[in-house]
N, C-alpha and C. Protein backbone atom coordinates (compact mmCIF):
# COMPACT_ATOMS: atom_id res chain seq x y z
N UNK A 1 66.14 103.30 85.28
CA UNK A 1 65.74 103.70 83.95
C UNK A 1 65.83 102.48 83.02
N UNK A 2 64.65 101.99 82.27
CA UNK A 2 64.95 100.89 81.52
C UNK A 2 65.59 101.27 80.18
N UNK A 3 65.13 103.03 79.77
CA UNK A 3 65.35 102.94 77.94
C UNK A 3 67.11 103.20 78.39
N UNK A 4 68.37 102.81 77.66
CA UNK A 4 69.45 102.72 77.70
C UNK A 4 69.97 104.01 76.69
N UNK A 5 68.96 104.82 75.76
CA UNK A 5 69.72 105.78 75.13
C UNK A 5 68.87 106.66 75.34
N UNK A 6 69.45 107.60 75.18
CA UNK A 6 68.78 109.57 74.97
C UNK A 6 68.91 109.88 73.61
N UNK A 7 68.20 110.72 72.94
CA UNK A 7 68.55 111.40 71.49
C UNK A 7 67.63 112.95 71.78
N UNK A 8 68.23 113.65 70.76
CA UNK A 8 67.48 114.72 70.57
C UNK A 8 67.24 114.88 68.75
N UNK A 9 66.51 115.88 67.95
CA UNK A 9 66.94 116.30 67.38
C UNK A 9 66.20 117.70 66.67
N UNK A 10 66.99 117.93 65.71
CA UNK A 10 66.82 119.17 65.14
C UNK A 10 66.92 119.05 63.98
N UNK A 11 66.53 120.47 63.53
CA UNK A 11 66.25 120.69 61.77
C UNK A 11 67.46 121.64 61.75
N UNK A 12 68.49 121.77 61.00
CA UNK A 12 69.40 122.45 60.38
C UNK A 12 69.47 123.00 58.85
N UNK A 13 69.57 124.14 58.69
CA UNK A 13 69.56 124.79 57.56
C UNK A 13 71.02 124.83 57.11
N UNK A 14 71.01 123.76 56.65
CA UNK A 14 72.49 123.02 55.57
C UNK A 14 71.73 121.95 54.86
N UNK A 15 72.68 121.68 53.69
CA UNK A 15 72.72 120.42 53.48
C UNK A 15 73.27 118.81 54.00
N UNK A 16 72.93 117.69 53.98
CA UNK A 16 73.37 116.90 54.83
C UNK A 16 74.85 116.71 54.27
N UNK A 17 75.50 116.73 53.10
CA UNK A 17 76.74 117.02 53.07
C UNK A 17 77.57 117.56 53.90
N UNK A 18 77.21 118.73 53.88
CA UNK A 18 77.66 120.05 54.90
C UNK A 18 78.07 119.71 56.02
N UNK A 19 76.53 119.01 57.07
CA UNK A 19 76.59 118.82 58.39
C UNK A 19 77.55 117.51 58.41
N UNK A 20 77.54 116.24 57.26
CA UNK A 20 78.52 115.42 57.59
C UNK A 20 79.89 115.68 57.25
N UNK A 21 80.02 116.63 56.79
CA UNK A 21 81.39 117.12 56.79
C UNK A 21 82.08 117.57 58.13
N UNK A 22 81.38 118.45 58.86
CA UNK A 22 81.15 119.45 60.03
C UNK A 22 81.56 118.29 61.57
N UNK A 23 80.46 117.04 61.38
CA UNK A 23 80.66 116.05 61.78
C UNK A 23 82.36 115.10 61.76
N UNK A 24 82.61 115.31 60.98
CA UNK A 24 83.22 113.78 59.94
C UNK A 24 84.90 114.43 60.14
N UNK A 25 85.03 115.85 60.74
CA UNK A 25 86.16 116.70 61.38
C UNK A 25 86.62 116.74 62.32
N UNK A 26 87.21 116.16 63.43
CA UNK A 26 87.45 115.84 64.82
C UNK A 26 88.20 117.31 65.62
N UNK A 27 88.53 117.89 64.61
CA UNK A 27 88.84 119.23 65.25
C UNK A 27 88.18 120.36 65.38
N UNK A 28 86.96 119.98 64.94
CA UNK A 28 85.56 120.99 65.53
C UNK A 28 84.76 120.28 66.53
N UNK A 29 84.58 118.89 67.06
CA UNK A 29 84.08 118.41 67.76
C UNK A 29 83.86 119.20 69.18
N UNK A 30 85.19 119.78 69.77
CA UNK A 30 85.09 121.11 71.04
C UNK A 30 83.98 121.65 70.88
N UNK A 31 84.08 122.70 69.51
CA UNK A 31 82.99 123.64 69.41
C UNK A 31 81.60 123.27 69.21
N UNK A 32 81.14 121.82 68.90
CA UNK A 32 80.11 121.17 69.07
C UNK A 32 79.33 120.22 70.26
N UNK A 33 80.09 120.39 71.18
CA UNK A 33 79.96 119.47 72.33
C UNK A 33 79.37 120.52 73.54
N UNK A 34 77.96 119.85 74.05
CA UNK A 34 77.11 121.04 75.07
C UNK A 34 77.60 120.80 76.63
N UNK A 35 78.55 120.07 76.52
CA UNK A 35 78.49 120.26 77.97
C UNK A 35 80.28 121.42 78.66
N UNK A 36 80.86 121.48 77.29
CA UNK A 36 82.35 121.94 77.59
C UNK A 36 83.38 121.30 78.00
N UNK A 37 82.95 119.31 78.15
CA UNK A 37 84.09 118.49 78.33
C UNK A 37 85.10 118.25 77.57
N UNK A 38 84.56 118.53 76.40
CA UNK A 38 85.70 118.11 75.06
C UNK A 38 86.33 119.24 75.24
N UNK A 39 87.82 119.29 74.91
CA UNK A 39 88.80 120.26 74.68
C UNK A 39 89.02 120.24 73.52
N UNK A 40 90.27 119.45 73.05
CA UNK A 40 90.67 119.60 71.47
C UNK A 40 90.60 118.32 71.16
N UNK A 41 91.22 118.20 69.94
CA UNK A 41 91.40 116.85 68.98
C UNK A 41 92.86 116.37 69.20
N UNK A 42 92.87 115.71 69.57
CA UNK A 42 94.51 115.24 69.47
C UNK A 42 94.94 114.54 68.17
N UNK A 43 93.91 114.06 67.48
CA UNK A 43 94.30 113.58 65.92
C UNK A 43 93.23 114.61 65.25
N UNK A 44 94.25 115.18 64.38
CA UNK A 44 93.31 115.81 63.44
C UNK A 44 92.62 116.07 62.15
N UNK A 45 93.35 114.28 61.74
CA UNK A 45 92.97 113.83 60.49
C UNK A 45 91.55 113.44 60.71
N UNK A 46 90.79 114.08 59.34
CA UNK A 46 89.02 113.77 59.27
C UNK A 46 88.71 112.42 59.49
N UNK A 47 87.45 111.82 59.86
CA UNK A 47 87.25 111.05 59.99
C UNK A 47 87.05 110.20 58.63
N UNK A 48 87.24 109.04 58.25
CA UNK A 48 87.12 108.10 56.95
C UNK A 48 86.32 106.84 56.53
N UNK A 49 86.45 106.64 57.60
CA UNK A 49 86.23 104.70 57.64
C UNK A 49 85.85 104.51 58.79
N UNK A 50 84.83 103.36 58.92
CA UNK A 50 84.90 102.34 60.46
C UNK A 50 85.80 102.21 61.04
N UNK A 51 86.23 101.72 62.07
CA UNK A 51 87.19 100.99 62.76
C UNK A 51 88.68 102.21 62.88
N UNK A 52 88.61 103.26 62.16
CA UNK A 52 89.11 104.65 62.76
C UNK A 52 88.92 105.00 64.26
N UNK A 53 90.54 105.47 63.82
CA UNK A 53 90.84 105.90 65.74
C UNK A 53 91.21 107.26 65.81
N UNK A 54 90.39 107.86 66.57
CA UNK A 54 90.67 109.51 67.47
C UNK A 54 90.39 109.88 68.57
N UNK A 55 91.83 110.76 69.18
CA UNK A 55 92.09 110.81 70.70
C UNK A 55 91.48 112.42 70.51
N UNK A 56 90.29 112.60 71.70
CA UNK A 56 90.14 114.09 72.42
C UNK A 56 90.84 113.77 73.94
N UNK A 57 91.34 115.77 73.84
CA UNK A 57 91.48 116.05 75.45
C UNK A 57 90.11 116.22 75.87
N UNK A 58 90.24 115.72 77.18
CA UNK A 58 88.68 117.02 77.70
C UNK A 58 89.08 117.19 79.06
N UNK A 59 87.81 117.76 79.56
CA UNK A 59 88.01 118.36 80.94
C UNK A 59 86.69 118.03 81.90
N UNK A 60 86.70 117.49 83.17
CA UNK A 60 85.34 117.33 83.67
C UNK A 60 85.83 117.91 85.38
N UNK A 61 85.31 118.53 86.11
CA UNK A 61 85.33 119.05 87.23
C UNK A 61 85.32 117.07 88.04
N UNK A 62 84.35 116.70 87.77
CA UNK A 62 84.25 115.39 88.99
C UNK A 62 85.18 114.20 88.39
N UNK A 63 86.26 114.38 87.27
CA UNK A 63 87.22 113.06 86.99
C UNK A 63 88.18 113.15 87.86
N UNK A 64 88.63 111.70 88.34
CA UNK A 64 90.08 112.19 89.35
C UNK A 64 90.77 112.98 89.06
N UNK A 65 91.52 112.96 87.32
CA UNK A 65 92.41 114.26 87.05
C UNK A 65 92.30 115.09 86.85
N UNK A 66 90.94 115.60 86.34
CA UNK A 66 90.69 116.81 85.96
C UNK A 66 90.55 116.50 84.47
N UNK A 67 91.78 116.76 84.45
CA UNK A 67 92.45 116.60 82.31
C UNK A 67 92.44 115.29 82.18
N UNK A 68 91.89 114.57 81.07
CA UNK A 68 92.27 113.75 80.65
C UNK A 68 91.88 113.30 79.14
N UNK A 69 92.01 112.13 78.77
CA UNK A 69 91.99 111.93 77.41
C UNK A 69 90.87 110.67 76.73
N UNK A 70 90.21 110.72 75.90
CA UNK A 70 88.92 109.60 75.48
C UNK A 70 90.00 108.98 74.73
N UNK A 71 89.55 107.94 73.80
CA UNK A 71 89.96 107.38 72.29
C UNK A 71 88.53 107.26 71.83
N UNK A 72 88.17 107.28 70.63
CA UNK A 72 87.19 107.22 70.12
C UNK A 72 87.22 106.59 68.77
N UNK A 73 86.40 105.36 68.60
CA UNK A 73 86.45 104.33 67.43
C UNK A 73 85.11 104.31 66.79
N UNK A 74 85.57 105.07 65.13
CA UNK A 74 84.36 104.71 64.27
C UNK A 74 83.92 103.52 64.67
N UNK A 75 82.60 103.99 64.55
CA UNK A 75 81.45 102.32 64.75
C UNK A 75 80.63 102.40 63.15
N UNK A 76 80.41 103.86 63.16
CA UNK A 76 79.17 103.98 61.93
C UNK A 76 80.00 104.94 60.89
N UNK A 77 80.04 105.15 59.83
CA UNK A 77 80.34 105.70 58.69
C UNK A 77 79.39 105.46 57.39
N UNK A 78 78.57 106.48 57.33
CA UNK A 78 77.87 106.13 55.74
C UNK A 78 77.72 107.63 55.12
N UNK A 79 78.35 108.07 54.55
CA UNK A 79 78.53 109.65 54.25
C UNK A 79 76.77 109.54 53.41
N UNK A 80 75.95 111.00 53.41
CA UNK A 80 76.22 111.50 54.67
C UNK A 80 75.08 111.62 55.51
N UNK A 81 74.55 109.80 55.67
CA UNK A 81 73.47 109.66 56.25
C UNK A 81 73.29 109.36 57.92
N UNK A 82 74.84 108.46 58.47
CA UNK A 82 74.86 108.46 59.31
C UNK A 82 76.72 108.31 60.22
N UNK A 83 76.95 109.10 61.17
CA UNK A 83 78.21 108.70 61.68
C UNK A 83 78.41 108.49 63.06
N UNK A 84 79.07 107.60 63.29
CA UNK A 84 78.93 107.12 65.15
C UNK A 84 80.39 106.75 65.70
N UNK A 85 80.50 107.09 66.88
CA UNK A 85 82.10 106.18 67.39
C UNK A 85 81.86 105.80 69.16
N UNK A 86 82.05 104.88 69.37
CA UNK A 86 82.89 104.19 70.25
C UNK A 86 83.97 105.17 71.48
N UNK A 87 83.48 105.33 72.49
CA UNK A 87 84.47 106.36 73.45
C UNK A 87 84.90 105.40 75.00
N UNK A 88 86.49 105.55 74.79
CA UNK A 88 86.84 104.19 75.56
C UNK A 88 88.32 105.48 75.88
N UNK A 89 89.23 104.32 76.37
CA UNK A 89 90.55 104.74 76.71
C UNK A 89 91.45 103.55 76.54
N UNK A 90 92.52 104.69 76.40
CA UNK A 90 93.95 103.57 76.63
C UNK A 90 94.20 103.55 77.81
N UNK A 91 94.70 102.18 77.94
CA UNK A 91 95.16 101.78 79.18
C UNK A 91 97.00 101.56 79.04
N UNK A 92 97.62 101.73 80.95
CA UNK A 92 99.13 101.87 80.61
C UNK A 92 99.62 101.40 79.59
N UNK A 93 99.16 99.78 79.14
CA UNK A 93 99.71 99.22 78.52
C UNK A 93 99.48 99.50 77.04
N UNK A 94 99.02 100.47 76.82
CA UNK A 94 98.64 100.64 75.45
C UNK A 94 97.53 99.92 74.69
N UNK A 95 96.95 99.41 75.36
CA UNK A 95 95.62 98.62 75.23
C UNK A 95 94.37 99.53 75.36
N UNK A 96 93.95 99.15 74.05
CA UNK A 96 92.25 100.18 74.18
C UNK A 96 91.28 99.77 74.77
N UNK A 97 90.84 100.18 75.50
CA UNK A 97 89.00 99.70 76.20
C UNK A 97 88.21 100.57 76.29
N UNK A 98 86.80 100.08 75.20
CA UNK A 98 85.78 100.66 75.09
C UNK A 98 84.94 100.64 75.91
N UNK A 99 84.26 101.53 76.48
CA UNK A 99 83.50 100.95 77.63
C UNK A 99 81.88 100.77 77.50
N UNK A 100 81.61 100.48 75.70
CA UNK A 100 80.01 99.79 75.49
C UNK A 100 78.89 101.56 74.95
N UNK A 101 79.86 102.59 75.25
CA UNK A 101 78.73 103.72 74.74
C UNK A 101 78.92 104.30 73.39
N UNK A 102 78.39 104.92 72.91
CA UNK A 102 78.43 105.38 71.63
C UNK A 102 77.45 106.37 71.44
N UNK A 103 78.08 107.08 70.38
CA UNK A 103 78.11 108.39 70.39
C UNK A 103 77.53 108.19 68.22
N UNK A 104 76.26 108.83 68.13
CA UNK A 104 75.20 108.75 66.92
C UNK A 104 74.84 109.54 66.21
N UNK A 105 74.84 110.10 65.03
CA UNK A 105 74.51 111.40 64.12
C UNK A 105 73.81 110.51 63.42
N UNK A 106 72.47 110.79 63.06
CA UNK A 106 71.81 110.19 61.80
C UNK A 106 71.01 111.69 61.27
N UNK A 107 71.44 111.77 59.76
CA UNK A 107 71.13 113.29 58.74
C UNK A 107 70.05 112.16 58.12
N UNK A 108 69.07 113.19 58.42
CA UNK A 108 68.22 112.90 56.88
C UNK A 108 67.71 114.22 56.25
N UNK A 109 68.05 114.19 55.34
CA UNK A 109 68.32 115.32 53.97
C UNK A 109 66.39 116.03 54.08
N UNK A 110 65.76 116.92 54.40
CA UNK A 110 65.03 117.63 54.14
C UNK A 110 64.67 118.32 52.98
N UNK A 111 65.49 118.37 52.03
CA UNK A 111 65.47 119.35 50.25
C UNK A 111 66.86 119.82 50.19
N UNK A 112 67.59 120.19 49.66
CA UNK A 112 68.81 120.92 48.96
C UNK A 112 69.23 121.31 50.50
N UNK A 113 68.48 122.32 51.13
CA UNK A 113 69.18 123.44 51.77
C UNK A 113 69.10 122.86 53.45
N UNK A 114 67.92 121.98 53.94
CA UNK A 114 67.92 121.39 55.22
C UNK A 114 67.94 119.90 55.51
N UNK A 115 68.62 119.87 56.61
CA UNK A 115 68.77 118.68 57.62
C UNK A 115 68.35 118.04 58.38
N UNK A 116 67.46 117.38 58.82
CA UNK A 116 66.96 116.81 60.44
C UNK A 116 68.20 115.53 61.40
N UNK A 117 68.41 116.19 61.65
CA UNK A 117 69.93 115.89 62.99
C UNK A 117 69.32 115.09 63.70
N UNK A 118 69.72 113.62 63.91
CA UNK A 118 69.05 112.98 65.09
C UNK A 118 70.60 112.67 65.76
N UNK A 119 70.99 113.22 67.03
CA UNK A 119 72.31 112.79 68.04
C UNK A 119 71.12 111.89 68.93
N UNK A 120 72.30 110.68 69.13
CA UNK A 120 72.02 109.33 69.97
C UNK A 120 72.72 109.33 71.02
N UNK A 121 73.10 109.09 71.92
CA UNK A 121 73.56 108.69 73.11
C UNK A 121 73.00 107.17 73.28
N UNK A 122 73.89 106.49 73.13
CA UNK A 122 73.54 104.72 73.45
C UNK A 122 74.59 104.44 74.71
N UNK A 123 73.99 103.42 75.89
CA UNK A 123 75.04 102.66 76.76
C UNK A 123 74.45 101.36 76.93
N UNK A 124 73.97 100.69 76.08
CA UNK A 124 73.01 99.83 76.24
C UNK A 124 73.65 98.56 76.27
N UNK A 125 74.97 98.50 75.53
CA UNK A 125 76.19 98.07 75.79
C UNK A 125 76.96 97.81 76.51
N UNK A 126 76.91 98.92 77.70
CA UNK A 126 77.95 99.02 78.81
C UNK A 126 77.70 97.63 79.45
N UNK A 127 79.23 96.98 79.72
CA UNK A 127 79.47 95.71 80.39
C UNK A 127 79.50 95.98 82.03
N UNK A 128 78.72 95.48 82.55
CA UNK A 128 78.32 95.20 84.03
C UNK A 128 79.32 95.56 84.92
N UNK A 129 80.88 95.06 84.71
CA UNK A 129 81.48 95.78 85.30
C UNK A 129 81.98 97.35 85.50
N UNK A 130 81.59 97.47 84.69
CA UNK A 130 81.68 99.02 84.08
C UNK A 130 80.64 99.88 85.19
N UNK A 131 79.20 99.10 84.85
CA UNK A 131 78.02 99.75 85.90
C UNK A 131 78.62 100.02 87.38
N UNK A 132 79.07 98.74 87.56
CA UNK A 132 79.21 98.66 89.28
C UNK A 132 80.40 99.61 89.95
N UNK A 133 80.73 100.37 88.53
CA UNK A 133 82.18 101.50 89.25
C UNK A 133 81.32 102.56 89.45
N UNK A 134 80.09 102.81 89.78
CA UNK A 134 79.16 103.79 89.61
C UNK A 134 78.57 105.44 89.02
N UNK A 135 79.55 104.69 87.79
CA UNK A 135 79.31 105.96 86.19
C UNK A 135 77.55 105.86 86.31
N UNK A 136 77.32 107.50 86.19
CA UNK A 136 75.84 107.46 85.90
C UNK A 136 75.68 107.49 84.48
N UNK A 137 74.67 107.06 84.14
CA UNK A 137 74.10 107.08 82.71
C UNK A 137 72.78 107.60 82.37
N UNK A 138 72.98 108.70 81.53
CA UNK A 138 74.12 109.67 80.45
C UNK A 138 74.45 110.48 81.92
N UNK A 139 75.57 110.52 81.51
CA UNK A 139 76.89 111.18 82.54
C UNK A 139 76.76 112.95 82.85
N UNK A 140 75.45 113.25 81.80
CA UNK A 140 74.80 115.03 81.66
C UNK A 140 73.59 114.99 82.01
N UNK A 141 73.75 116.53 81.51
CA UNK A 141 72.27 116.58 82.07
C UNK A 141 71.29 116.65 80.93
N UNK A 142 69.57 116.45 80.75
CA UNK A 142 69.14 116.48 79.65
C UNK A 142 69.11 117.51 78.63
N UNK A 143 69.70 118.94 79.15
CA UNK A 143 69.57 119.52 77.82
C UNK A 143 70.80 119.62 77.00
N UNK A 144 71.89 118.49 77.26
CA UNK A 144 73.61 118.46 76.51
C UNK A 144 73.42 118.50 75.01
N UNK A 145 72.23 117.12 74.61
CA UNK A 145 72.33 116.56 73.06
C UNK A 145 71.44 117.88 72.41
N UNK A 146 70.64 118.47 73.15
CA UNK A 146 70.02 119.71 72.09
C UNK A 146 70.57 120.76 71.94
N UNK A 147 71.75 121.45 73.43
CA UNK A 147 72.93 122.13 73.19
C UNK A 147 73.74 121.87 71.91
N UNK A 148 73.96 120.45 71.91
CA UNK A 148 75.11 119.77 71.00
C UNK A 148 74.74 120.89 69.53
N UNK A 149 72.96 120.30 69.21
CA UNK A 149 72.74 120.15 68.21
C UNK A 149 72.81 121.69 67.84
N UNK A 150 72.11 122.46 68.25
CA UNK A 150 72.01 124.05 68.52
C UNK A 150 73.65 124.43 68.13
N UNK A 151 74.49 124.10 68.65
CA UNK A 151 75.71 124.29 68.26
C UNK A 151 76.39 124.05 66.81
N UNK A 152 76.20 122.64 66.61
CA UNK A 152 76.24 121.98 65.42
C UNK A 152 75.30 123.23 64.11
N UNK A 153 74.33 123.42 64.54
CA UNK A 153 73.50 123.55 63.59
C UNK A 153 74.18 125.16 63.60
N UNK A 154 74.69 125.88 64.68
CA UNK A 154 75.30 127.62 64.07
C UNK A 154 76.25 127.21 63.29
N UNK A 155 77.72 126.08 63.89
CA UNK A 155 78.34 126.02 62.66
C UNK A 155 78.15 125.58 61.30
N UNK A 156 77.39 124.74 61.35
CA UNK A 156 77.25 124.67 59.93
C UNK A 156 76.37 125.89 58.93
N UNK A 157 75.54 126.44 59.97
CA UNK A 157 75.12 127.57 58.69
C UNK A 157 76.11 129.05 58.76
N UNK A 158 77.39 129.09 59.46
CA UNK A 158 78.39 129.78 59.43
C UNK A 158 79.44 129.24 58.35
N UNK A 159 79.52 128.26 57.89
CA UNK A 159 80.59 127.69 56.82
C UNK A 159 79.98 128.13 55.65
């Protein structure tokens, strides 16, 4: 595959406030995520700034442990046009490593009441060694980011 990202998107009946709020919350992220890997938030302070750090549990049937844990580092913050982070892990030593993918919300405001949602999936990044442990890329299947959005888009016209 040469293109390195996937996106989908959708029209949401919110305002882009709304949805970057909805977004910009790490403890609704579970209920927004199409594939059921994310579990909870382990930090559950909102998101703020770039260079912000938040740990999810999740769950995947094919990881060695089963359970385990992301870190995830603002990359993008611009309330509330666009928000993105960085999904890596700690290592024993307490050392973070990102492993080059990222994760993309870009709102563009439709009138008062709607949204057009563009979710990104980028690995365009991923460092070579990373490839050769033989992670497929995107790690789902194609209908995850329009699940995502479908999801995204009930909660926010439920708030």
């Amino acid at each position: 595959m040469d293109q390195e990202n996937v996106s989908a998107t959708l029209t949401v009946t919110a305002p882009a406030e709304k949805v970057f709020a909805v977004l910009a919350d790490p403890t609704i992220h579970s209920a927004i995520d199409g594939t059921g890997w994310v579990q909870e938030s382990v930090d559950r302070t909102p998101l703020t700034e770039v260079g912000q750090i938040f740990r999810m549990d999740m769950y995947h049937a094919n990881h060695p442990n089963g359970d385990y844990q992301v870190v995830n580092k603002v990359q993008m913050f611009d309330p509330p046009r666009a928000i993105g982070w960085l999904t890596g892990q700690q290592q024993g030593d307490g050392h973070l490593e990102f492993g080059g993918w990222i994760w993309r919300y870009d709102l563009a405001p439709l009138g008062p009441s709607e949204t057009e949602v563009t979710l990104t999936y980028d690995w365009s990044a991923v460092p070579q060694f990373i490839r050769e442990r033989g992670i497929q890329f995107p790690p789902f299947g194609p209908d995850h980011l329009t699940n995502s959005l479908h999801h995204l888009a009930e909660l926010v016209s439920g708030r």
